[in-house]
Protein backbone atom coordinates (compact mmCIF):
# COMPACT_ATOMS: atom_id res chain seq x y z
CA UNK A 1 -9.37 21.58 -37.67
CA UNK A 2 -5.86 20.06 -37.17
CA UNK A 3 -3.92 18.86 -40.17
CA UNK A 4 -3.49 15.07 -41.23
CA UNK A 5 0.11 15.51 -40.20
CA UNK A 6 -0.86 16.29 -36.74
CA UNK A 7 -3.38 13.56 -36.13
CA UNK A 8 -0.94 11.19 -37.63
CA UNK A 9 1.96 11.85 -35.32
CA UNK A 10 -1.01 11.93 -32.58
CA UNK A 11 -2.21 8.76 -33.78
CA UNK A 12 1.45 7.15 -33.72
CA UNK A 13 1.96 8.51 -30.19
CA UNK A 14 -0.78 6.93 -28.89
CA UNK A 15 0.11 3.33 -30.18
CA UNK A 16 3.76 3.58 -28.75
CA UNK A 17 2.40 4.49 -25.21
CA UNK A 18 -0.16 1.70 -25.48
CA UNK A 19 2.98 -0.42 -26.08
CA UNK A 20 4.40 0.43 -22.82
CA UNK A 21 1.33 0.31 -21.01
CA UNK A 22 0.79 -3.51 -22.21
CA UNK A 23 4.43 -3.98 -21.21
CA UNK A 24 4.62 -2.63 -18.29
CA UNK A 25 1.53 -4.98 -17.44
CA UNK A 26 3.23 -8.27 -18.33
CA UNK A 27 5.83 -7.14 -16.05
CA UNK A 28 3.17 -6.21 -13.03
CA UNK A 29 1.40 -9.60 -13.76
CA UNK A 30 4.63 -11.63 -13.33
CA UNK A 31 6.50 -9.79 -10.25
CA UNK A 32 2.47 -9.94 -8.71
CA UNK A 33 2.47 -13.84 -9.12
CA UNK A 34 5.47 -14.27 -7.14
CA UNK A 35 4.77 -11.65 -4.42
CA UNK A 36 0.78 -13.09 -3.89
CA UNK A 37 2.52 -16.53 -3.28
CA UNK A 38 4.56 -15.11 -0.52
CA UNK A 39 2.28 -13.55 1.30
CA UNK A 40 -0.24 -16.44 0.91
CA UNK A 41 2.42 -18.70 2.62
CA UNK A 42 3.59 -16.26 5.04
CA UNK A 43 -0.27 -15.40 6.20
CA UNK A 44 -1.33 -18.71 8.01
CA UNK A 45 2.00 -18.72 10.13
CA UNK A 46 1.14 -14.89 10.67
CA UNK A 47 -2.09 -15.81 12.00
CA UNK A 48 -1.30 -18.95 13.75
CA UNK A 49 0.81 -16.64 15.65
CA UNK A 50 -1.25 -14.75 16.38
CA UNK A 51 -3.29 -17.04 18.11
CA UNK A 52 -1.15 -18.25 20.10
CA UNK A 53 0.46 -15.14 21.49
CA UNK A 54 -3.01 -13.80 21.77
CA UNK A 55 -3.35 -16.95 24.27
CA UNK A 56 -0.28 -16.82 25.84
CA UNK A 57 -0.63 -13.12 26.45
CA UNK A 58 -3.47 -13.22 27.66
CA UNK A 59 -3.25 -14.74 31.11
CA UNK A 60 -0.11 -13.41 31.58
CA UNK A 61 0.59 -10.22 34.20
CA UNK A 62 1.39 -7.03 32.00
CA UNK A 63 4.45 -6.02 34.30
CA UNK A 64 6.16 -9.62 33.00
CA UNK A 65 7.45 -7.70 29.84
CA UNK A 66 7.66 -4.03 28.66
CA UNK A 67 5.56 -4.61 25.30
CA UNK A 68 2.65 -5.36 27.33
CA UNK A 69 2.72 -2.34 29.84
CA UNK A 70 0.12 0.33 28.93
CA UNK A 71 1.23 3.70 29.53
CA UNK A 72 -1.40 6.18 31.51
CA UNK A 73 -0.27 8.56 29.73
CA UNK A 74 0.38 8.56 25.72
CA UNK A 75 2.10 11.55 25.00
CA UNK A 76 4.56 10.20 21.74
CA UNK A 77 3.04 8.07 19.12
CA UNK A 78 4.66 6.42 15.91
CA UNK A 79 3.32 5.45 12.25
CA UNK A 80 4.72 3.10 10.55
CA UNK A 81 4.12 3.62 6.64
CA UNK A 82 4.55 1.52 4.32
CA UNK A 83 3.79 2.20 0.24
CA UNK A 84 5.31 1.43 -2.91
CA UNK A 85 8.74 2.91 -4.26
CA UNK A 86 6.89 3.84 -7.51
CA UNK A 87 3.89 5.25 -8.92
CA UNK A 88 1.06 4.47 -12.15
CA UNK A 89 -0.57 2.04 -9.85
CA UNK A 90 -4.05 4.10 -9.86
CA UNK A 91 -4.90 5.56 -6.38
CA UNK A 92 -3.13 2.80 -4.27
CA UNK A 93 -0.54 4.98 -2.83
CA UNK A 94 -2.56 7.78 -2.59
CA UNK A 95 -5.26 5.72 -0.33
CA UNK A 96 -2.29 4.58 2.17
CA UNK A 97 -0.72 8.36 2.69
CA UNK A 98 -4.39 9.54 3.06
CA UNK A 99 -4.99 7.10 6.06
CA UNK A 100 -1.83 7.83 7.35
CA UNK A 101 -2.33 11.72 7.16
CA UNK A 102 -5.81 11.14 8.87
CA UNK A 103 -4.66 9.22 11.29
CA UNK A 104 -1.68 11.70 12.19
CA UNK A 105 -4.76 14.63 12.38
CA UNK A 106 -6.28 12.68 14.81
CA UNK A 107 -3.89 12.10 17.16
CA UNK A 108 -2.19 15.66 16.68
CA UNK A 109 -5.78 16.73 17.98
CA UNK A 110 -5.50 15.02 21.38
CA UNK A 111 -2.34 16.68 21.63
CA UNK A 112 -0.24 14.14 21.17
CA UNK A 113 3.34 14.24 19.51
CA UNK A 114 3.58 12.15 15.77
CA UNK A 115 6.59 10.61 14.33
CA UNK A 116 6.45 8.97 10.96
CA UNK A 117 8.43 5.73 9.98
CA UNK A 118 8.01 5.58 6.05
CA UNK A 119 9.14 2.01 4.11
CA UNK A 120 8.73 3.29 0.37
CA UNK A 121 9.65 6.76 -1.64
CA UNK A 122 6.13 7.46 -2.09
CA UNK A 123 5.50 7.52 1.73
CA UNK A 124 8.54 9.14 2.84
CA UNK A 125 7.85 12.30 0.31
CA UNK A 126 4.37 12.63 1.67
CA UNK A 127 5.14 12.84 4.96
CA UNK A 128 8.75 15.53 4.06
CA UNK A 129 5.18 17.65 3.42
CA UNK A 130 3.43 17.22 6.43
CA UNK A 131 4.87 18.87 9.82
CA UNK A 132 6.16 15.85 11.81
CA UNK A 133 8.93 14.21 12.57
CA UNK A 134 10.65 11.63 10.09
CA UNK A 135 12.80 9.49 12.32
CA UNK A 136 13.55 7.08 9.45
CA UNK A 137 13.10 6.43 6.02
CA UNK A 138 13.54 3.91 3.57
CA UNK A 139 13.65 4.61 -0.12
CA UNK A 140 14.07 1.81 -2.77
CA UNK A 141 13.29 -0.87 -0.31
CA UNK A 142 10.30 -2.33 -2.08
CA UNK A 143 11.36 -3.77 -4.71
CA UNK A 144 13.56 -6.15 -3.08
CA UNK A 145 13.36 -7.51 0.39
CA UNK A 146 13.28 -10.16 2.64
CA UNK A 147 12.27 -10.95 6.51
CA UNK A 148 15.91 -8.62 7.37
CA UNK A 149 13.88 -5.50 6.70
CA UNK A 150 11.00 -6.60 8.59
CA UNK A 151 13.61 -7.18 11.39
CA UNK A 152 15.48 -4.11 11.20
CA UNK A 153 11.91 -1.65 11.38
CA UNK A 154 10.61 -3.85 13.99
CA UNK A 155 13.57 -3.87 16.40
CA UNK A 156 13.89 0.54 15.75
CA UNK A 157 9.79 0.66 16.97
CA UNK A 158 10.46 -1.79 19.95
CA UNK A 159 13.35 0.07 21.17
CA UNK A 160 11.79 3.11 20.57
CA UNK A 161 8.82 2.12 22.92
CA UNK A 162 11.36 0.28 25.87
CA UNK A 163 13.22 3.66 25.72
CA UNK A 164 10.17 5.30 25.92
CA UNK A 165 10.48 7.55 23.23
CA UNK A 166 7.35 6.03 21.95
CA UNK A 167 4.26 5.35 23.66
CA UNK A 168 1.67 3.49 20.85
CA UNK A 169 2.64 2.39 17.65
CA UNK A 170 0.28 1.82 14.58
CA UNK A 171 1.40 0.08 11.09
CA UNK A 172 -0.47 1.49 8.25
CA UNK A 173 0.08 -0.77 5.52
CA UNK A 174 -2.18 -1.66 2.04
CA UNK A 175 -3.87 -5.41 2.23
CA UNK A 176 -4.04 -7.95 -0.89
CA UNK A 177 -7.50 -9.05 -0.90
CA UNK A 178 -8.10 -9.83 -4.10
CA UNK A 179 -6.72 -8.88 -8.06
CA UNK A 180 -9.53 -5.71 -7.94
CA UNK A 181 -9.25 -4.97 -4.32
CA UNK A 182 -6.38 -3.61 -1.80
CA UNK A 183 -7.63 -1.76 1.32
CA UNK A 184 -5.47 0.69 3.52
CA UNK A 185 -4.99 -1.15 6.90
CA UNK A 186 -4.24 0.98 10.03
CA UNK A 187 -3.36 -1.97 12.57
CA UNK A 188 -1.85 -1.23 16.12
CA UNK A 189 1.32 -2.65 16.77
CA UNK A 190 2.15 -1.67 20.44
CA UNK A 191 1.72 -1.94 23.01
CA UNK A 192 0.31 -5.76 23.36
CA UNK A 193 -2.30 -5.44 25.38
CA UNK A 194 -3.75 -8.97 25.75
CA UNK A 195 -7.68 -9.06 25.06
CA UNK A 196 -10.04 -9.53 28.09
CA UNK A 197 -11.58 -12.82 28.15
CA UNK A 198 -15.22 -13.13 26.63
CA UNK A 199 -17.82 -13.31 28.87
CA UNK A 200 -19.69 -16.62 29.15
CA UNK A 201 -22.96 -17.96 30.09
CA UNK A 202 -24.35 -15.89 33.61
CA UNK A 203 -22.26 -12.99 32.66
CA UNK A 204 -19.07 -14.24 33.78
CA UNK A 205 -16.00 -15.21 32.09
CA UNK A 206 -15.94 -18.57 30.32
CA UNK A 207 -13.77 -21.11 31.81
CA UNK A 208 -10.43 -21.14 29.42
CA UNK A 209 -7.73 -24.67 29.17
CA UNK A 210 -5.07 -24.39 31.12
CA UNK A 211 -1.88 -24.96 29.17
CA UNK A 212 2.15 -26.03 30.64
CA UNK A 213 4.57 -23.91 29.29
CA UNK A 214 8.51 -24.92 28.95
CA UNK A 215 9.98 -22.70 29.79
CA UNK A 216 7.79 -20.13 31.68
CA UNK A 217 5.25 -17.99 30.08
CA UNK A 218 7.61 -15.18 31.15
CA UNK A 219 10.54 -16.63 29.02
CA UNK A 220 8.57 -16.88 26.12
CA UNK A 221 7.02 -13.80 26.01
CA UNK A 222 10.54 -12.28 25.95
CA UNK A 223 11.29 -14.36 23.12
CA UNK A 224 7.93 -14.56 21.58
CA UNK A 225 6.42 -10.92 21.57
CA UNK A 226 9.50 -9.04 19.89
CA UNK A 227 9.34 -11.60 17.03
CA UNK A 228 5.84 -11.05 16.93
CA UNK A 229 5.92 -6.88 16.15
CA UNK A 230 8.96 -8.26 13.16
CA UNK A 231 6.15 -10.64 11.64
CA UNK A 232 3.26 -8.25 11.80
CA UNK A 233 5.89 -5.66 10.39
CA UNK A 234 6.58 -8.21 7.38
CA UNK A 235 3.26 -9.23 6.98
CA UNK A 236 2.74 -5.39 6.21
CA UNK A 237 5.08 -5.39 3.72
CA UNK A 238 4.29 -8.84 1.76
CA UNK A 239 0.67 -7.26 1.52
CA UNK A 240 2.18 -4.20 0.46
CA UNK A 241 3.92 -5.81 -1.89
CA UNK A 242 1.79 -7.69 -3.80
CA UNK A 243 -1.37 -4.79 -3.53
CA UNK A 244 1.25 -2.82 -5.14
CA UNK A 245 1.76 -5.14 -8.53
CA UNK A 246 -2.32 -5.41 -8.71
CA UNK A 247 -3.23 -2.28 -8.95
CA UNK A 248 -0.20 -0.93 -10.94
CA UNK A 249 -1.61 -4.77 -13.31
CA UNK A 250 -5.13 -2.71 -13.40
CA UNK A 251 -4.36 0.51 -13.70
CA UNK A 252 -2.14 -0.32 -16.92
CA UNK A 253 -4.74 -2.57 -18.53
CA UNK A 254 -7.07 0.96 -18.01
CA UNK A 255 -4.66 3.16 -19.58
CA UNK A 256 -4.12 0.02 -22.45
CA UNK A 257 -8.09 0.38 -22.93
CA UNK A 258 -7.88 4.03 -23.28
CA UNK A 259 -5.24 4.15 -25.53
CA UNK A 260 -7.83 1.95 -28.23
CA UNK A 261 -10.47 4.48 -27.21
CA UNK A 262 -8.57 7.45 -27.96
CA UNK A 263 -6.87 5.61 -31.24
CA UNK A 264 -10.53 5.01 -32.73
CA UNK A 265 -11.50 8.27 -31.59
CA UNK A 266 -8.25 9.96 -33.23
CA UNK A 267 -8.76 7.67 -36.29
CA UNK A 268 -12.50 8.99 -36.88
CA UNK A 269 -11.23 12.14 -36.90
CA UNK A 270 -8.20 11.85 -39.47
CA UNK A 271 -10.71 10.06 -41.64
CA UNK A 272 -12.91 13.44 -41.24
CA UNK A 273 -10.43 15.50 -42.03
CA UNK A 274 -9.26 13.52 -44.92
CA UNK A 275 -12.93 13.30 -46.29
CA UNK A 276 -12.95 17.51 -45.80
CA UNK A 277 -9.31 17.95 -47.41
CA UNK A 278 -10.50 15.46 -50.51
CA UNK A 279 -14.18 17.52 -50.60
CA UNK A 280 -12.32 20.71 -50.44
CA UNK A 281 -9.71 19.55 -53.59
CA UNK A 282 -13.10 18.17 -55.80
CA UNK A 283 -14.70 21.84 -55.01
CA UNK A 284 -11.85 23.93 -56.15
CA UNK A 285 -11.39 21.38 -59.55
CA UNK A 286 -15.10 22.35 -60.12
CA UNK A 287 -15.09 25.86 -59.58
CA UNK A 288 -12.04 26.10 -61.83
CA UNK A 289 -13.40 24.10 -64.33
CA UNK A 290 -16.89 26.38 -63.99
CA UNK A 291 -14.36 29.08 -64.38
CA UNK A 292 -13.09 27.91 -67.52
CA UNK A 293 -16.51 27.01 -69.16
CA UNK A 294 -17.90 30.62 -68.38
């Protein structure tokens, strides 16, 4: 049975890690306020962008811009990682490099060639493990950024694919949903294929308005679809972001609740052992007083 000294010191461990782990949720809460409120402003302009491109894309010819020519052949393909600089936020990073990882398998099967693109030091040391290339990496980026990094990644993977040393792109990134739930997102980035029309009533396309453009379609797409792969790129990161601080906010309020359960659990026992060391002293005062009576 250990000694009263020992569960003591245990005891007083326990309560100066629960201090940190209450700590280091305050902090969590507070940076996770500020990131959810940029990515809930940034995501309607994200998706009204969407939208539109989606439209404007889609009725335009694919040979009017490079980002919206399909190769027949994808040979090269690039992930685009993006996880947190730092760990004790439960499984969160751990779900992002797995989907990553999985989704590197699978295209390694059909033979093609995989080159990683890792925004945070937990993503960039995953992938040093795995046997692809790293064409860039970006350590200590997380905690503080603006739309410039969004910019800079999205300009290397567009002139990766013009140059064709890329022929797909795919941006695996973790998704705020809510405080108790972030899901790994593997969305394709490139190219921009626009989506086939929906097929109306008599199986044939319905009949879509006709917009004016000023200038020509062409002249926006050039303008419009590499600001499009920075946004999506940015997007990635706000959700990142923000996923990040809630689940590092839960998994410290976990380790805060079992830092009490192991603190009761500790404090049982020293009250055990005390109860034995006092029952053990009132036995040997009774033998020797037996002792002395005989």
């Amino acid at each position: 049975m250990a000694s009263l000294r020992d569960v003591q010191n245990k005891i007083a461990s326990i309560k100066k890690t629960k201090q940190i782990t209450k700590a280091m949720n305050m902090v969590a809460s507070a940076k996770l306020r500020r990131a959810q409120e940029r990515i809930e402003r940034f995501r309607p302009y994200a998706a009204k962008f969407y939208e539109m491109l989606r439209e404007l894309a889609g009725g335009a010819d694919p040979s009017v811009h490079p980002l919206l020519e399909v190769r027949e052949e994808i040979k090269t393909t690039g992930i685009v990682l993006v996880t947190s600089d730092r760990g004790l936020c439960g499984s969160f990073n751990t779900n992002l490099i797995k989907a990553a990882v999985k989704l590197a398998a699978e295209k390694a099967a059909e033979g093609k060639t995989v080159k990683f693109y890792c925004v945070g030091k937990k993503g960039a040391d995953a992938a040093k493990k795995l046997e692809h290339e790293i064409v860039k990496s970006y350590r200590d980026a997380m905690g503080s950024f603006d739309f410039t990094l969004g910019m800079e990644v999205g300009n290397m993977i567009i002139d990766a694919y013009i140059r064709g040393e890329l022929d797909e792109a795919t941006l695996v990134y973790g998704e705020f949903i809510s405080m108790a739930r972030q899901e790994p997102v593997v969305l394709p980035v490139l190219p921009l294929a626009p989506e086939e029309a929906e097929p109306g009533e008599g199986g044939e396309a319905a009949a879509s308005q006709e917009f004016i453009y000023e200038p020509s379609v062409e002249g926006l797409l050039a303008e419009l679809l590499p600001r499009f792969i920075k946004v999506q790129v940015y997007r990635g990161l706000l959700d990142t972001s923000a996923s990040e601080h809630a689940a590092r906010m839960a998994a410290m309020d976990n380790a805060t609740r079992a830092c009490d359960d192991m603190t009761d659990s500790l404090t049982l026992l020293y009250n055990k052992t005390r109860q034995a060391v006092i029952t053990k002293e009132l036995m040997d005062i009774v033998g020797g007083a037996e002792a002395l009576n005989g």
